[in-house]
C-alpha atoms as a PDB file:
ATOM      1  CA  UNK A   1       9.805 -20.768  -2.483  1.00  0.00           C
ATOM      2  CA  UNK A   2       8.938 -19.278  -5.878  1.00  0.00           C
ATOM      3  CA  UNK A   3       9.850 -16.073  -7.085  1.00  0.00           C
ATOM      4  CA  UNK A   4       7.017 -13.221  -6.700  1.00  0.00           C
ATOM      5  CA  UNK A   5       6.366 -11.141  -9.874  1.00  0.00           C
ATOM      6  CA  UNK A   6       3.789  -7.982 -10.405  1.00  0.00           C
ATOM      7  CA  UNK A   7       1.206 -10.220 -11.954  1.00  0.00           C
ATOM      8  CA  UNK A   8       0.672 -12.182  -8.361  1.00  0.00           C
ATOM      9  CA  UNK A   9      -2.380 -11.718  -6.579  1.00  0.00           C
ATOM     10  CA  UNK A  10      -2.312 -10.146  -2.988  1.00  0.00           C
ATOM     11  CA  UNK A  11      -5.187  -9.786  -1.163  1.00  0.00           C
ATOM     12  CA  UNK A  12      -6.300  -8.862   2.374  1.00  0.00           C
ATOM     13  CA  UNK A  13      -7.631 -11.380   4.924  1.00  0.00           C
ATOM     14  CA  UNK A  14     -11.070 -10.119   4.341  1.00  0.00           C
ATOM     15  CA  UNK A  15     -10.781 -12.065   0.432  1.00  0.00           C
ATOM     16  CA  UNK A  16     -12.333  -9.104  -1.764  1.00  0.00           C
ATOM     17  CA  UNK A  17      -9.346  -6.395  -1.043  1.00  0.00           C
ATOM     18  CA  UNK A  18      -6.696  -6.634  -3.856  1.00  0.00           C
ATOM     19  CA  UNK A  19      -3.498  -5.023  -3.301  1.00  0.00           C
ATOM     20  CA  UNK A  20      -2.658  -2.786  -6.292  1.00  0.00           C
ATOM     21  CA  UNK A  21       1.264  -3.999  -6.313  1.00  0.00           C
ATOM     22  CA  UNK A  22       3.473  -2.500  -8.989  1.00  0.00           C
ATOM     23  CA  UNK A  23       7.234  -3.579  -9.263  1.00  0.00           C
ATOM     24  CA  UNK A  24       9.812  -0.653  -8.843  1.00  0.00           C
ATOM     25  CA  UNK A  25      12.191  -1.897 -12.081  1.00  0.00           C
ATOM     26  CA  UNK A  26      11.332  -3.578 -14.602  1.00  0.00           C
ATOM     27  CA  UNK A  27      14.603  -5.420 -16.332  1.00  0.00           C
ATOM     28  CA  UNK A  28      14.513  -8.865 -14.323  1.00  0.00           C
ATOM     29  CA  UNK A  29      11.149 -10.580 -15.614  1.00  0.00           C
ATOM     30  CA  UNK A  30       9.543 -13.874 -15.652  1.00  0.00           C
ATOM     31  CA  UNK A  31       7.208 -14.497 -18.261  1.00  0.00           C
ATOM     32  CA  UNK A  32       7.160 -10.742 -19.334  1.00  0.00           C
ATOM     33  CA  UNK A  33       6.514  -9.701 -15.635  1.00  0.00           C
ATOM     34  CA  UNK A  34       8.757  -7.937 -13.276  1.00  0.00           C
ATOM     35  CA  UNK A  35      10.084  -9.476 -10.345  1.00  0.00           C
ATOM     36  CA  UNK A  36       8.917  -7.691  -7.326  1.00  0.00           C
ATOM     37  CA  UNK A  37      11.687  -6.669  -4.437  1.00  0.00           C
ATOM     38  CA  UNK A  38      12.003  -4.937  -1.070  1.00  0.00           C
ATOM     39  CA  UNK A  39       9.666  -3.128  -0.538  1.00  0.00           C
ATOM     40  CA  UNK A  40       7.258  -3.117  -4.139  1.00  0.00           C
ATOM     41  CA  UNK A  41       4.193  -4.311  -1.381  1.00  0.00           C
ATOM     42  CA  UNK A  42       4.909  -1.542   1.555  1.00  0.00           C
ATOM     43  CA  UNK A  43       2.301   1.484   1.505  1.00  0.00           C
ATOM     44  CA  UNK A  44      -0.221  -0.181  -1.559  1.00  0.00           C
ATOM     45  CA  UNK A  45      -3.527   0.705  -2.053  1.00  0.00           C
ATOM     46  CA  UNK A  46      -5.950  -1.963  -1.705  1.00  0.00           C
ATOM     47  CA  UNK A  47      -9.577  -1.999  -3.225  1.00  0.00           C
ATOM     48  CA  UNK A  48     -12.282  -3.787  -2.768  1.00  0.00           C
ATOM     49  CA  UNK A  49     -12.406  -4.627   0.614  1.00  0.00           C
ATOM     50  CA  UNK A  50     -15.828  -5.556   1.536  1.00  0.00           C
ATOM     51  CA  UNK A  51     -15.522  -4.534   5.884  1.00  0.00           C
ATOM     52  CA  UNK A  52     -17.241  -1.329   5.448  1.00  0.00           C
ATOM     53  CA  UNK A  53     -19.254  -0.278   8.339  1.00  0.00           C
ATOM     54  CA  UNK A  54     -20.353   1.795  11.333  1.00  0.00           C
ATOM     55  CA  UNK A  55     -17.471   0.406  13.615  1.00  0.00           C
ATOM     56  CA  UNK A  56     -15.313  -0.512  11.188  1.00  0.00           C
ATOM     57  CA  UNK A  57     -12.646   0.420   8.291  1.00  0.00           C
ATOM     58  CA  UNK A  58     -11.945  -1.173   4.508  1.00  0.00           C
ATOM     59  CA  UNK A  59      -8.581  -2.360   4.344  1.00  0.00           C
ATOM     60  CA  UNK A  60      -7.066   0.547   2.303  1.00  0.00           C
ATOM     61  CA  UNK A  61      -3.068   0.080   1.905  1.00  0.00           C
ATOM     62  CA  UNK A  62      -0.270  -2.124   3.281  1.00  0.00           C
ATOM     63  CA  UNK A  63       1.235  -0.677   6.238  1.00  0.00           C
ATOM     64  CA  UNK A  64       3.822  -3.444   6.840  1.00  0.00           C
ATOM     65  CA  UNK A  65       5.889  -6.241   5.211  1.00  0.00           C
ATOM     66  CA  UNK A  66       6.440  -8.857   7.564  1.00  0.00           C
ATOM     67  CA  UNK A  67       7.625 -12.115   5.398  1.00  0.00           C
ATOM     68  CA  UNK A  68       8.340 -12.626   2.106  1.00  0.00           C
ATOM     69  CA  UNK A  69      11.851 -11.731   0.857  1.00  0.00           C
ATOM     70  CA  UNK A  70      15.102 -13.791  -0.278  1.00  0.00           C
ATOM     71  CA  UNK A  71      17.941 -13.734   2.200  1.00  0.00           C
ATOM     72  CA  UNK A  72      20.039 -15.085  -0.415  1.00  0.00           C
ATOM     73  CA  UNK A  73      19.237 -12.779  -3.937  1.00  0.00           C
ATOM     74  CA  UNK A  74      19.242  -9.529  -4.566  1.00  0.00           C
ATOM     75  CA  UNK A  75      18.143  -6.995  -7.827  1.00  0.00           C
ATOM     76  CA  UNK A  76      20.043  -3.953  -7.673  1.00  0.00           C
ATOM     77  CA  UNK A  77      20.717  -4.463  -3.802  1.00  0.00           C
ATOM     78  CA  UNK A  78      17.071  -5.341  -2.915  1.00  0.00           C
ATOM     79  CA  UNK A  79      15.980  -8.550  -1.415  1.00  0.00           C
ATOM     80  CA  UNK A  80      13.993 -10.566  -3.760  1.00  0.00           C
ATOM     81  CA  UNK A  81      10.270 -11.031  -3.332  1.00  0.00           C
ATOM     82  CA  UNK A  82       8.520 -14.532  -3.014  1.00  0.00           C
ATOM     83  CA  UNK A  83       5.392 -16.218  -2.641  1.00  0.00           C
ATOM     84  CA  UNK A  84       5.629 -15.976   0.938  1.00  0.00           C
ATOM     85  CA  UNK A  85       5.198 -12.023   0.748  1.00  0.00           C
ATOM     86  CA  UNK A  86       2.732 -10.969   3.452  1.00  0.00           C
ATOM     87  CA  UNK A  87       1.883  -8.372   5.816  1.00  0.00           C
ATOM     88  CA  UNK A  88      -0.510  -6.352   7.742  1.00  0.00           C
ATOM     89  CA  UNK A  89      -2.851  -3.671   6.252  1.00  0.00           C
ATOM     90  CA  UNK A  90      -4.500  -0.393   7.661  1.00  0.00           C
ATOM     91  CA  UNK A  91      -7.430  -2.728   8.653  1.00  0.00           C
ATOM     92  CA  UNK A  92      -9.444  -2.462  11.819  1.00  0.00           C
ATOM     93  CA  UNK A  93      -8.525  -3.587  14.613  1.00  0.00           C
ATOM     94  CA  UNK A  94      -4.908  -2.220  13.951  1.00  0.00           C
ATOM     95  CA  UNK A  95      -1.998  -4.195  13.137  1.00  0.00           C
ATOM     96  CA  UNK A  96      -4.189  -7.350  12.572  1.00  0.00           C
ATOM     97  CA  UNK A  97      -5.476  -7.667   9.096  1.00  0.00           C
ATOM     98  CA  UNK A  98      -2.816  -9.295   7.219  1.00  0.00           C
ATOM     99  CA  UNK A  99      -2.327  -9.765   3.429  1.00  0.00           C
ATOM    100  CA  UNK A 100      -0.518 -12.180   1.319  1.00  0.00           C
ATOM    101  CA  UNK A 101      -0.425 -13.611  -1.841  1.00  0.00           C
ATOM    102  CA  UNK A 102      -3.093 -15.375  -2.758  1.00  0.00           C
ATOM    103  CA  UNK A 103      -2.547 -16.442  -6.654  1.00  0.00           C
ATOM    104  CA  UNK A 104       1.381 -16.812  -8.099  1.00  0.00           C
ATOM    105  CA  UNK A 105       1.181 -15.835 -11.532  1.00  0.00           C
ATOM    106  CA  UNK A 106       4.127 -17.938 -12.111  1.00  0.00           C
ATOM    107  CA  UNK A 107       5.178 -21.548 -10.930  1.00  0.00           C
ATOM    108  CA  UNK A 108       8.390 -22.529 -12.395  1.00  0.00           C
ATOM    109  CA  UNK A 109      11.170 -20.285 -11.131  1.00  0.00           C
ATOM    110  CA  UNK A 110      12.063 -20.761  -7.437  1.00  0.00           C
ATOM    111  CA  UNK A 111      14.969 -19.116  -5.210  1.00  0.00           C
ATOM    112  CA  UNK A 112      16.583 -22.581  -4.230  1.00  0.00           C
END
């Protein structure tokens, strides 16, 4: 699994919401950007989500982290994020709009 950094992609399900992710230190870097750990993608704002309507809501943060972290590395104590980072989103119907990462800005450094 390769190593997520703040330059990956996360969207929600919906394709056009982009979750605004923004690593919380910035001394471990690939390619001049920061690794991203536990929990850089909880409660991020997402824009662009294109479900507007009558009976329904935009995707408009990250309300859980499901998948996605090392069990082996830590930065500073917190689990390593990788491209298998993914979650659910304030989406309607709750709890069932997931989002994940849909471009790795990186493809060389991997936790195994």
């Amino acid at each position: 699994m390769l190593v997520a950094t703040e330059k990956d992609v996360l969207r929600c399900a919906h394709v056009g919401g982009v979750v605004d992710v923004s690593a919380r230190h910035r001394w471990i870097r690939i390619n001049g950007s920061p690794v991203l750990v536990r929990p850089d993608a909880l409660g991020r704002s997402i824009t662009g989500c294109p479900m507007v309507g009558a009976t329904t809501k935009p995707c408009t943060s990250t309300v859980t982290v499901d998948t996605g972290y090392s069990q082996f590395v830590r930065i500073d104590g917190s689990a390593m994020g990788l491209n298998t980072l993914s979650g659910f989103t304030d989406g309607v119907p709750p709890m069932s709009v997931l989002y994940s990462i849909t471009s790795n800005y990186q493809s060389w450094v991997s936790e195994r």
